[in-house]
C-alpha atoms as a PDB file:
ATOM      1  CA  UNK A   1     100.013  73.826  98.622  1.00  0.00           C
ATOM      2  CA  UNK A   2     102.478  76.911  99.751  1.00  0.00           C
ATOM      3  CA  UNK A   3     100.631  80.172 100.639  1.00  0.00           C
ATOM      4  CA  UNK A   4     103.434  82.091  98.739  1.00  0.00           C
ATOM      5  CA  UNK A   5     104.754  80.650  95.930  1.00  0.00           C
ATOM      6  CA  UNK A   6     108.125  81.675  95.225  1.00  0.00           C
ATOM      7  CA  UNK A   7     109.427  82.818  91.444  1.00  0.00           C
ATOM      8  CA  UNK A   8     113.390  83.315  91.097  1.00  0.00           C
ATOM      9  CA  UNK A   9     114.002  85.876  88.014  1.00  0.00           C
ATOM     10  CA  UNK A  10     118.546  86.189  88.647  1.00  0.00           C
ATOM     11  CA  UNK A  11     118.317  88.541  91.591  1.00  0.00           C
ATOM     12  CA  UNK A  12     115.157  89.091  91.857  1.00  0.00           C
ATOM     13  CA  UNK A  13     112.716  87.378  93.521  1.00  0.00           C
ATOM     14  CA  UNK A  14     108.831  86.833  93.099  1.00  0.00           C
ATOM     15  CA  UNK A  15     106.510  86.432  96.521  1.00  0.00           C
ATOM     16  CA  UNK A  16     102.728  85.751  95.430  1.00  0.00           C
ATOM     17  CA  UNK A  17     100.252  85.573  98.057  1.00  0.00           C
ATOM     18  CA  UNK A  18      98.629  82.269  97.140  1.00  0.00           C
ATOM     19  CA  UNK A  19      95.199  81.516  99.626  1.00  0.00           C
ATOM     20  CA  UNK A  20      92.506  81.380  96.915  1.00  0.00           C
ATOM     21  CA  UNK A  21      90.051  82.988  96.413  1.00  0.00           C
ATOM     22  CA  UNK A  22      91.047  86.429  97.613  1.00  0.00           C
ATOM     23  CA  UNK A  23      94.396  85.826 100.048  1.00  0.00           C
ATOM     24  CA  UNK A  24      92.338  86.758 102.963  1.00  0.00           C
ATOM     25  CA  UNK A  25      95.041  87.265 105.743  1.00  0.00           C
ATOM     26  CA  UNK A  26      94.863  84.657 107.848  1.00  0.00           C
ATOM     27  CA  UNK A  27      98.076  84.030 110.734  1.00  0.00           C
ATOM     28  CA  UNK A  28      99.114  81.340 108.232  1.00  0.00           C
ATOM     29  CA  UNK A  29      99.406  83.641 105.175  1.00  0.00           C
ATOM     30  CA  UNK A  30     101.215  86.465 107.397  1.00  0.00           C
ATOM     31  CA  UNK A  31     103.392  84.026 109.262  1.00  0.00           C
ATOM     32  CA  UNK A  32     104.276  82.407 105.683  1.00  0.00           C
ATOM     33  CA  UNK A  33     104.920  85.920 104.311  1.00  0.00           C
ATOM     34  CA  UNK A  34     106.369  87.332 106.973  1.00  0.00           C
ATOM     35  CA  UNK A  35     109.055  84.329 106.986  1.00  0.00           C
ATOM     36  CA  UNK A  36     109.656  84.503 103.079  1.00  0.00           C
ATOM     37  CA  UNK A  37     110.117  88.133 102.808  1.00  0.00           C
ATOM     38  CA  UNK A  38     113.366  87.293 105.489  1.00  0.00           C
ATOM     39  CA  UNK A  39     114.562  84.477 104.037  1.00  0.00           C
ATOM     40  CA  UNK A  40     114.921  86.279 100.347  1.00  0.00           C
ATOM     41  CA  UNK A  41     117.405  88.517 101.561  1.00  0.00           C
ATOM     42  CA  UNK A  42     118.889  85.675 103.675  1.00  0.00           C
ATOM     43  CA  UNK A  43     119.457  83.915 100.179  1.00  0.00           C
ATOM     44  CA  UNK A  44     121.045  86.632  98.329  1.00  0.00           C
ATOM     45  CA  UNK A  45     118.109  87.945  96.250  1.00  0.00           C
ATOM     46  CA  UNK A  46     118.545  91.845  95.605  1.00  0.00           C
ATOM     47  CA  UNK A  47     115.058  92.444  95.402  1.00  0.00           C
ATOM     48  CA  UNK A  48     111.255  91.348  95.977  1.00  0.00           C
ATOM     49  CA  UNK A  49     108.259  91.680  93.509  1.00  0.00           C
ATOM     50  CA  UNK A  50     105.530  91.147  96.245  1.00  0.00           C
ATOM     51  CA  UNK A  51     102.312  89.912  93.810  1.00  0.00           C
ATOM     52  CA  UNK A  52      98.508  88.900  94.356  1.00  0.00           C
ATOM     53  CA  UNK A  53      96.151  87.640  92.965  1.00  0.00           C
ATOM     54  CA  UNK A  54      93.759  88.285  89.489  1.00  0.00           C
ATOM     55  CA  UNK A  55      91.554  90.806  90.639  1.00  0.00           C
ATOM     56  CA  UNK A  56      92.802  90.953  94.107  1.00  0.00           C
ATOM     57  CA  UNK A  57      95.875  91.855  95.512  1.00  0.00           C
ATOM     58  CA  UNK A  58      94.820  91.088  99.011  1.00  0.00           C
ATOM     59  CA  UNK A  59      91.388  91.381 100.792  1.00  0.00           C
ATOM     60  CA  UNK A  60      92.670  92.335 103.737  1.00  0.00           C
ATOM     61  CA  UNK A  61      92.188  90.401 107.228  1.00  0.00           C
ATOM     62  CA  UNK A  62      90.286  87.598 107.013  1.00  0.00           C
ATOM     63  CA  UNK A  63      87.489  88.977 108.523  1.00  0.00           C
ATOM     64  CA  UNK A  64      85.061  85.382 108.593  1.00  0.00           C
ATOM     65  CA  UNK A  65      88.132  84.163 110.984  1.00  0.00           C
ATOM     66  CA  UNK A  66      88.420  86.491 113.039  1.00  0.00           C
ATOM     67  CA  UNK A  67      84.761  86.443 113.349  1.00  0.00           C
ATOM     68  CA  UNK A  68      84.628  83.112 114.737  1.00  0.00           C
ATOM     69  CA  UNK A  69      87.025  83.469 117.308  1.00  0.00           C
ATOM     70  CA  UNK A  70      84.378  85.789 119.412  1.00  0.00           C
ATOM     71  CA  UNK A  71      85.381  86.540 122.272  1.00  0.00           C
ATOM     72  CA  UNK A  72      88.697  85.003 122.902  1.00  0.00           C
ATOM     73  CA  UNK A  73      91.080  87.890 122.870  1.00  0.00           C
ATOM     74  CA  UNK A  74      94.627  85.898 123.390  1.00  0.00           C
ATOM     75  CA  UNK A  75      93.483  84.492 119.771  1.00  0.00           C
ATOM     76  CA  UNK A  76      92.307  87.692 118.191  1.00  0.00           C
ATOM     77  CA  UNK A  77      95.800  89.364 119.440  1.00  0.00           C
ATOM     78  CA  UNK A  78      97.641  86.395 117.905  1.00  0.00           C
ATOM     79  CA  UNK A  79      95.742  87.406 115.126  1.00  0.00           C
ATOM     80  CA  UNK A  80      96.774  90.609 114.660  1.00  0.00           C
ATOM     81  CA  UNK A  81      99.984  90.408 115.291  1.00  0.00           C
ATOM     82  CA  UNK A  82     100.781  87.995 112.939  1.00  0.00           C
ATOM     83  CA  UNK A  83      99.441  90.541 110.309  1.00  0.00           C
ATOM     84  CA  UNK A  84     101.660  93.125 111.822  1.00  0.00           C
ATOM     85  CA  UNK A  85     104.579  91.407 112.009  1.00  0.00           C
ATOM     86  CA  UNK A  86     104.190  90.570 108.238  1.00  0.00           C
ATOM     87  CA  UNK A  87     104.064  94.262 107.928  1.00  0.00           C
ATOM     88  CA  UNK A  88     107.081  94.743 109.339  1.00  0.00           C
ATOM     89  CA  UNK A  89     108.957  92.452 107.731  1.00  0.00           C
ATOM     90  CA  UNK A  90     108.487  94.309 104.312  1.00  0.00           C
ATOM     91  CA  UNK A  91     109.157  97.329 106.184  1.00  0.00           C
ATOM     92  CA  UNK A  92     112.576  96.426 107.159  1.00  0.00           C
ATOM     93  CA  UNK A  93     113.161  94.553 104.231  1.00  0.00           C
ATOM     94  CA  UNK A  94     117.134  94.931 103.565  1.00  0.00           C
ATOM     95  CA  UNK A  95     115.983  94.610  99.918  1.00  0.00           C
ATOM     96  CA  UNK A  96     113.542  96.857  98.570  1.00  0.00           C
ATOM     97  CA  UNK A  97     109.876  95.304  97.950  1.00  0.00           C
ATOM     98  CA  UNK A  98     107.661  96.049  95.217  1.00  0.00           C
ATOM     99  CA  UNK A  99     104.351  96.302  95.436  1.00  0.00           C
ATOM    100  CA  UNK A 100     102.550  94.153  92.159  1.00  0.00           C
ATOM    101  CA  UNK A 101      98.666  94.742  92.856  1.00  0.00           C
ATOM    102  CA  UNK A 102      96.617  92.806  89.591  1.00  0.00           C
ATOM    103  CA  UNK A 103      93.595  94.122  91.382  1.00  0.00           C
ATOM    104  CA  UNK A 104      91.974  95.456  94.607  1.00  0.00           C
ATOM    105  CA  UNK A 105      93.598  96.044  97.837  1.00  0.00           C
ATOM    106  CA  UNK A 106      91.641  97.123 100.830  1.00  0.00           C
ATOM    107  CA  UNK A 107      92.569  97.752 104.176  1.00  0.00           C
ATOM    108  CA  UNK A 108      95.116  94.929 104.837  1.00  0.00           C
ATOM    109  CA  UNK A 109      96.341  94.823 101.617  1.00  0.00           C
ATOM    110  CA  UNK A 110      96.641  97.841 101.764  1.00  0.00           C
ATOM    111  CA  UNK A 111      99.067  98.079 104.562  1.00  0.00           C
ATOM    112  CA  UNK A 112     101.199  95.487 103.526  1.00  0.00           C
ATOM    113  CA  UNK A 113     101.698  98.187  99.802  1.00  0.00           C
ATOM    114  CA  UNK A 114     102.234 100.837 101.804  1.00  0.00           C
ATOM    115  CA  UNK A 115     105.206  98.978 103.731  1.00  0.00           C
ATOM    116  CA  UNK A 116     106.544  98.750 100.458  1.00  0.00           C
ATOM    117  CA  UNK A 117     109.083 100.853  98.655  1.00  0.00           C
ATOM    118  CA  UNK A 118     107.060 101.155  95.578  1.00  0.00           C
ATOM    119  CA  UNK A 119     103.093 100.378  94.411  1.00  0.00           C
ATOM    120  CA  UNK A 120     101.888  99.253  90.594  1.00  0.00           C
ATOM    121  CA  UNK A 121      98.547  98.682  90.147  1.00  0.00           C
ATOM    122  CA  UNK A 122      96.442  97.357  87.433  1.00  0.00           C
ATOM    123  CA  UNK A 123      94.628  99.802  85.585  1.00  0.00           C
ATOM    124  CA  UNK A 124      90.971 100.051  86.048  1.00  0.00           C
ATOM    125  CA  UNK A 125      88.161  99.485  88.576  1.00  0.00           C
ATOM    126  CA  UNK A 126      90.276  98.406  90.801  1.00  0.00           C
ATOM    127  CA  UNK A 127      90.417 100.113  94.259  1.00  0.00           C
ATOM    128  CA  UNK A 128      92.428 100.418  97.202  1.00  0.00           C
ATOM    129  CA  UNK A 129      92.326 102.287 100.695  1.00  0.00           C
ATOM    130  CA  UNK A 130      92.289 101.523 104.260  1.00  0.00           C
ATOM    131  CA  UNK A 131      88.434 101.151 104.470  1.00  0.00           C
ATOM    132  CA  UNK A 132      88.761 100.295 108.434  1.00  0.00           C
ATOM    133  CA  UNK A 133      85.898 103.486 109.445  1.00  0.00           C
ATOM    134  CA  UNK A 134      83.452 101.480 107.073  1.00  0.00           C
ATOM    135  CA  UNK A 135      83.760  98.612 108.993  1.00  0.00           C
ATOM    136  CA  UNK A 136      83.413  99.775 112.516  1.00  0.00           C
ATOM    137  CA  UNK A 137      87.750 100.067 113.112  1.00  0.00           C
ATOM    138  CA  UNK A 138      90.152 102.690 113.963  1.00  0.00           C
ATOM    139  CA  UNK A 139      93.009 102.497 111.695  1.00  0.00           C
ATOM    140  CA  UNK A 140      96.033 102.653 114.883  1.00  0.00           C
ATOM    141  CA  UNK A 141      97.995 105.859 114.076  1.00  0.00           C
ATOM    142  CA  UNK A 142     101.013 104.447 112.886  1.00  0.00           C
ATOM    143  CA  UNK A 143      98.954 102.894 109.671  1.00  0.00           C
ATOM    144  CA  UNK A 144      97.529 106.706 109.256  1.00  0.00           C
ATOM    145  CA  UNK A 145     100.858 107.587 109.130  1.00  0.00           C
ATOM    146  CA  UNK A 146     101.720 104.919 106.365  1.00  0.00           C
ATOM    147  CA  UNK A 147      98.644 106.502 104.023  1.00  0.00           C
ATOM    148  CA  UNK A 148      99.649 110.078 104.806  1.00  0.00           C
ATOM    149  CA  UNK A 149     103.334 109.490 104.019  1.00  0.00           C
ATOM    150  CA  UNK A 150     102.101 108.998 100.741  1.00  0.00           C
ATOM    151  CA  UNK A 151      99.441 111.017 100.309  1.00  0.00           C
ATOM    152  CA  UNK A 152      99.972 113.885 102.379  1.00  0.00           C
ATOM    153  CA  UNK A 153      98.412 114.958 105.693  1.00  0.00           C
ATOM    154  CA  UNK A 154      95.258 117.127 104.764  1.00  0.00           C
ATOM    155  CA  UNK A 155      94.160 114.251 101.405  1.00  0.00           C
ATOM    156  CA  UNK A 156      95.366 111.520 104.267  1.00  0.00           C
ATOM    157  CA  UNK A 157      93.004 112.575 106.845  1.00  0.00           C
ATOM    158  CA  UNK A 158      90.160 113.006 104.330  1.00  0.00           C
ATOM    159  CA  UNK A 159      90.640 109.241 103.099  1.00  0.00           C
ATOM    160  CA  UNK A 160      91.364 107.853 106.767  1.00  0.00           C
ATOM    161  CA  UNK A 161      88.117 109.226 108.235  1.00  0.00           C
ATOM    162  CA  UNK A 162      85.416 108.408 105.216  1.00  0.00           C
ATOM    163  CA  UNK A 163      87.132 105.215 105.116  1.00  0.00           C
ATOM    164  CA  UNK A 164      87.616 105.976 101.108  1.00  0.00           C
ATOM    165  CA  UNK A 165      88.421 103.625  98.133  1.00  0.00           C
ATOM    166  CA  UNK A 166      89.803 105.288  95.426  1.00  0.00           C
ATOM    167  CA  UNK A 167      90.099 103.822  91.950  1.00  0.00           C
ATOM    168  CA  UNK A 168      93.242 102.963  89.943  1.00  0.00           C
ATOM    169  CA  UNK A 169      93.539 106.572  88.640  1.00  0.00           C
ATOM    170  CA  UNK A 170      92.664 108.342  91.571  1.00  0.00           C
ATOM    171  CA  UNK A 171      95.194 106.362  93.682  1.00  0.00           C
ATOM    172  CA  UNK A 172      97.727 107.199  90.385  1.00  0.00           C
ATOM    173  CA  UNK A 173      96.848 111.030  90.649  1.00  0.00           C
ATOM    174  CA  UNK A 174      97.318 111.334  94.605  1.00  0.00           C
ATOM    175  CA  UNK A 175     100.399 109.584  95.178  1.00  0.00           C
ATOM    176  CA  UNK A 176      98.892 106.439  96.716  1.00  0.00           C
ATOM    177  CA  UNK A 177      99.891 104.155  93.641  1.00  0.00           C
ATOM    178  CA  UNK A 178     103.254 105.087  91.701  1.00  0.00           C
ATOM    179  CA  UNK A 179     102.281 103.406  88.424  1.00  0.00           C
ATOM    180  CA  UNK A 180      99.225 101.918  86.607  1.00  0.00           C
ATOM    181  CA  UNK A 181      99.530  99.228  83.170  1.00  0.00           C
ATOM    182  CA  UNK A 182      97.566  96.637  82.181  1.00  0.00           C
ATOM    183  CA  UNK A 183      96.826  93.935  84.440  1.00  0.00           C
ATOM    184  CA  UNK A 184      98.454  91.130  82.340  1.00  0.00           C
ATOM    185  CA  UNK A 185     101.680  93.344  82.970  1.00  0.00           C
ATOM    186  CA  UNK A 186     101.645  94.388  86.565  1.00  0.00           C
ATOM    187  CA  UNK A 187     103.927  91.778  87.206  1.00  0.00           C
ATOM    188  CA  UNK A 188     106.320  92.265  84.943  1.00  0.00           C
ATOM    189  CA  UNK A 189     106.407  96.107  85.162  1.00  0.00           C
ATOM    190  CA  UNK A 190     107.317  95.333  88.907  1.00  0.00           C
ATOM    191  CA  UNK A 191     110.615  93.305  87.733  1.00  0.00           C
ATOM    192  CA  UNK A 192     111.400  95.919  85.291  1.00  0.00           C
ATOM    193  CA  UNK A 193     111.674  98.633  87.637  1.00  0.00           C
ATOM    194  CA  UNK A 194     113.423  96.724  90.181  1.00  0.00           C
ATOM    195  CA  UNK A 195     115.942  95.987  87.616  1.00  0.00           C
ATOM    196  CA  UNK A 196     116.287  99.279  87.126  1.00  0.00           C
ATOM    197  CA  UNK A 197     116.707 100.275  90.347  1.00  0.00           C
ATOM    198  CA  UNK A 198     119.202  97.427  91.435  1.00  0.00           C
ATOM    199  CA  UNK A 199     121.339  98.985  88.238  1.00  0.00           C
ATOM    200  CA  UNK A 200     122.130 101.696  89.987  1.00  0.00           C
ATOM    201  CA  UNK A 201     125.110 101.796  92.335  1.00  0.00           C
ATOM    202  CA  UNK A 202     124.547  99.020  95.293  1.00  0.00           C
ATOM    203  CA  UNK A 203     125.700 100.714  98.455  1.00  0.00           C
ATOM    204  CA  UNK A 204     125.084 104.416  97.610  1.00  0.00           C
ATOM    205  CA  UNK A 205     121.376 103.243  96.579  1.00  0.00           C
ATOM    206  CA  UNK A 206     120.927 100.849 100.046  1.00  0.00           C
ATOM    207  CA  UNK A 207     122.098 103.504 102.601  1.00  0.00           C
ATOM    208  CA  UNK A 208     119.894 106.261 101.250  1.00  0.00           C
ATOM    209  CA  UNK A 209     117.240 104.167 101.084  1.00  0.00           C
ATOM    210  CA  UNK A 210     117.933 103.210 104.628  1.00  0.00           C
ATOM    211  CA  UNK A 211     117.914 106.285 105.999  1.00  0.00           C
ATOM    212  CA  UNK A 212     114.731 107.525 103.616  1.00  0.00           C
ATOM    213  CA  UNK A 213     112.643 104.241 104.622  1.00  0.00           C
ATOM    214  CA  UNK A 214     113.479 104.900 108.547  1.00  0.00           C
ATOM    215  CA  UNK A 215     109.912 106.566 109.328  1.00  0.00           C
ATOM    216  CA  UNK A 216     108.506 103.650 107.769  1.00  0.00           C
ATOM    217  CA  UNK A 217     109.409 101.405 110.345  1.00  0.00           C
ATOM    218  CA  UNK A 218     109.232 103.409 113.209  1.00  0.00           C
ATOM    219  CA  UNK A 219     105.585 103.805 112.170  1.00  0.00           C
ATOM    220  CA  UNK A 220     105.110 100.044 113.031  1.00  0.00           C
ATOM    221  CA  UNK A 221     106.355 100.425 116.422  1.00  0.00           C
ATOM    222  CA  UNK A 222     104.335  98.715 118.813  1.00  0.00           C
ATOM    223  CA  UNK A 223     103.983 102.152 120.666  1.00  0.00           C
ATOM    224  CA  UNK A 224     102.077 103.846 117.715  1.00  0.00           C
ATOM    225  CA  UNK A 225      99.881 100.897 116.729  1.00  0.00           C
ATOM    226  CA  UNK A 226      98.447 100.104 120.455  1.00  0.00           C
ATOM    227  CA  UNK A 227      97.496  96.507 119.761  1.00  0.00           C
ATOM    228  CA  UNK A 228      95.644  95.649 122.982  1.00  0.00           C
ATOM    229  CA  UNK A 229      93.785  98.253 122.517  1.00  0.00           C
ATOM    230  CA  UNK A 230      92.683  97.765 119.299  1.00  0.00           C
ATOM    231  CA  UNK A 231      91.831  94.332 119.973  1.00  0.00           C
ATOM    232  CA  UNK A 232      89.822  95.090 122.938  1.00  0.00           C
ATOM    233  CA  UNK A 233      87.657  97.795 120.628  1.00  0.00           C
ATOM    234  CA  UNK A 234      87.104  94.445 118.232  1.00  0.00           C
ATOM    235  CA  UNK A 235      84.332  93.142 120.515  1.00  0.00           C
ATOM    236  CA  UNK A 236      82.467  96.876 120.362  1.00  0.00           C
ATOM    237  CA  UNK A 237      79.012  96.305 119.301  1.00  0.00           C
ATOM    238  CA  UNK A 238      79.259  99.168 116.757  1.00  0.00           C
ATOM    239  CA  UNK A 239      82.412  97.143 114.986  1.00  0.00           C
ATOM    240  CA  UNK A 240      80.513  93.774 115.213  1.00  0.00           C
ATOM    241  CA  UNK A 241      77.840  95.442 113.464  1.00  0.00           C
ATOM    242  CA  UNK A 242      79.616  96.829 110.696  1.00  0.00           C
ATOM    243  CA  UNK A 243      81.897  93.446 110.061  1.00  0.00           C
ATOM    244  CA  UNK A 244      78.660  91.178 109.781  1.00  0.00           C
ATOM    245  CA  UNK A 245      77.106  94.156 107.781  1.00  0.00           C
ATOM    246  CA  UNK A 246      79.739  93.915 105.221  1.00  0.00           C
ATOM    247  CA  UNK A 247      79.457  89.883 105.151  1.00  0.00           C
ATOM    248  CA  UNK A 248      76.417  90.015 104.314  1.00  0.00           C
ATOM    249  CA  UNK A 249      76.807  92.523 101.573  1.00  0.00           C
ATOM    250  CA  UNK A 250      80.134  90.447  99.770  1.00  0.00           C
ATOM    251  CA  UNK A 251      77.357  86.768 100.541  1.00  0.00           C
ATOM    252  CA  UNK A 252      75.256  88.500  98.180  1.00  0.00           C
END
């Protein structure tokens, strides 16, 4: 079975993160996206709808993997950088992305919305943040840029540093969602306002949005996200703590 299934709607088309239960990002998943995401625009499609799954947009990293590559670090940076360079890819999408979130997205899901030109979320107890402080990681300082782009600097440092969650509303009201419906609709609010936005004129609307979206990428730059040496905190015992912690919490 893929790991993104692929919907065609005339120019627009449909990416949905598809490893069950809770498209845990695995380097599979991110290499798979990472690859679609390019080829879309290689294809001729105008635009992306970038969808999860029922209750969960993305959980993030897959944290159990990870886990169980101890203390191999040439795997764990493999790892990683498969995730980031899934990130990228959204951020330089030629096309603009949509963001269709039918549920939660922490941390890593939450990156990947952020590298996206616009978020919809389903209304309700849904949540989404970068989380990384609860779990014993330093979000690098490009991703703190990604949530304070959004959010603003003061509100950004606030969520970065508790590691917050907020719920669909609270994301609406500070700027880290752009829309809430229903969660049977999320998808298809996504294609509606991509249609609307591929309405207007083509290269007036692509070259601002070039020039607008240029932070975003630079904010993925190796030099601001410091890989190694985020990877070489992974093994901290404080981190290790925190990850099994929170396993043991969602094996409840």
């Amino acid at each position: 079975m893929s790991l993104i299934t692929t919907t065609t709607y005339g120019a627009i088309i449909e990416l949905r993160l598809n490893r069950a239960p809770v498209n845990a990002l695995n380097p599979e998943l991110c290499e798979a996206l990472a690859h679609a995401v390019r080829e879309a625009a290689t294809h001729g499609a105008r635009g992306i709808v970038l969808a999860g799954g029922p209750k969960v947009f993305s959980a993030g990293l897959d944290v159990p993997y990870l886990l169980s590559l101890g203390e191999d670090e040439p795997a764990l940076l493999h790892a990683w950088k498969t995730f980031f360079h899934a990130a990228r890819a959204l951020a330089e999408s030629p096309i603009p992305v949509v963001a269709a979130m039918a549920g939660h997205a922490p941390a890593g899901g939450c990156v990947l919305a952020l590298c996206c030109d616009y978020r919809i979320m389903a209304d309700g107890a849904y949540r989404i943040g970068l989380n990384e402080t609860q779990v014993g990681l330093v979000a690098p300082e490009g991703i703190q840029y990604l949530m304070k782009r959004v959010v603003g600097a003061h509100r950004g440092e606030r969520l970065l540093v508790s590691g917050a969650m907020p719920d669909a509303q609270e994301a609406l009201r500070i700027g880290l969602v752009d829309e809430l419906t229903d969660i049977d609709e999320v998808a298809t609010r996504a294609r509606v306002w991509m249609e609307e936005l591929l309405r207007l004129p083509h290269r007036p609307m692509s070259e601002t949005r070039a020039i607008a979206r240029r932070d975003v990428i630079e904010a993925l730059d190796d030099s601001r996200i410091g890989l190694e040496h985020f990877v070489a905190q992974w093994s901290h015992p404080d981190t290790q703590a925190a990850l099994r912690a929170m396993l043991a919490r969602i094996g409840k």
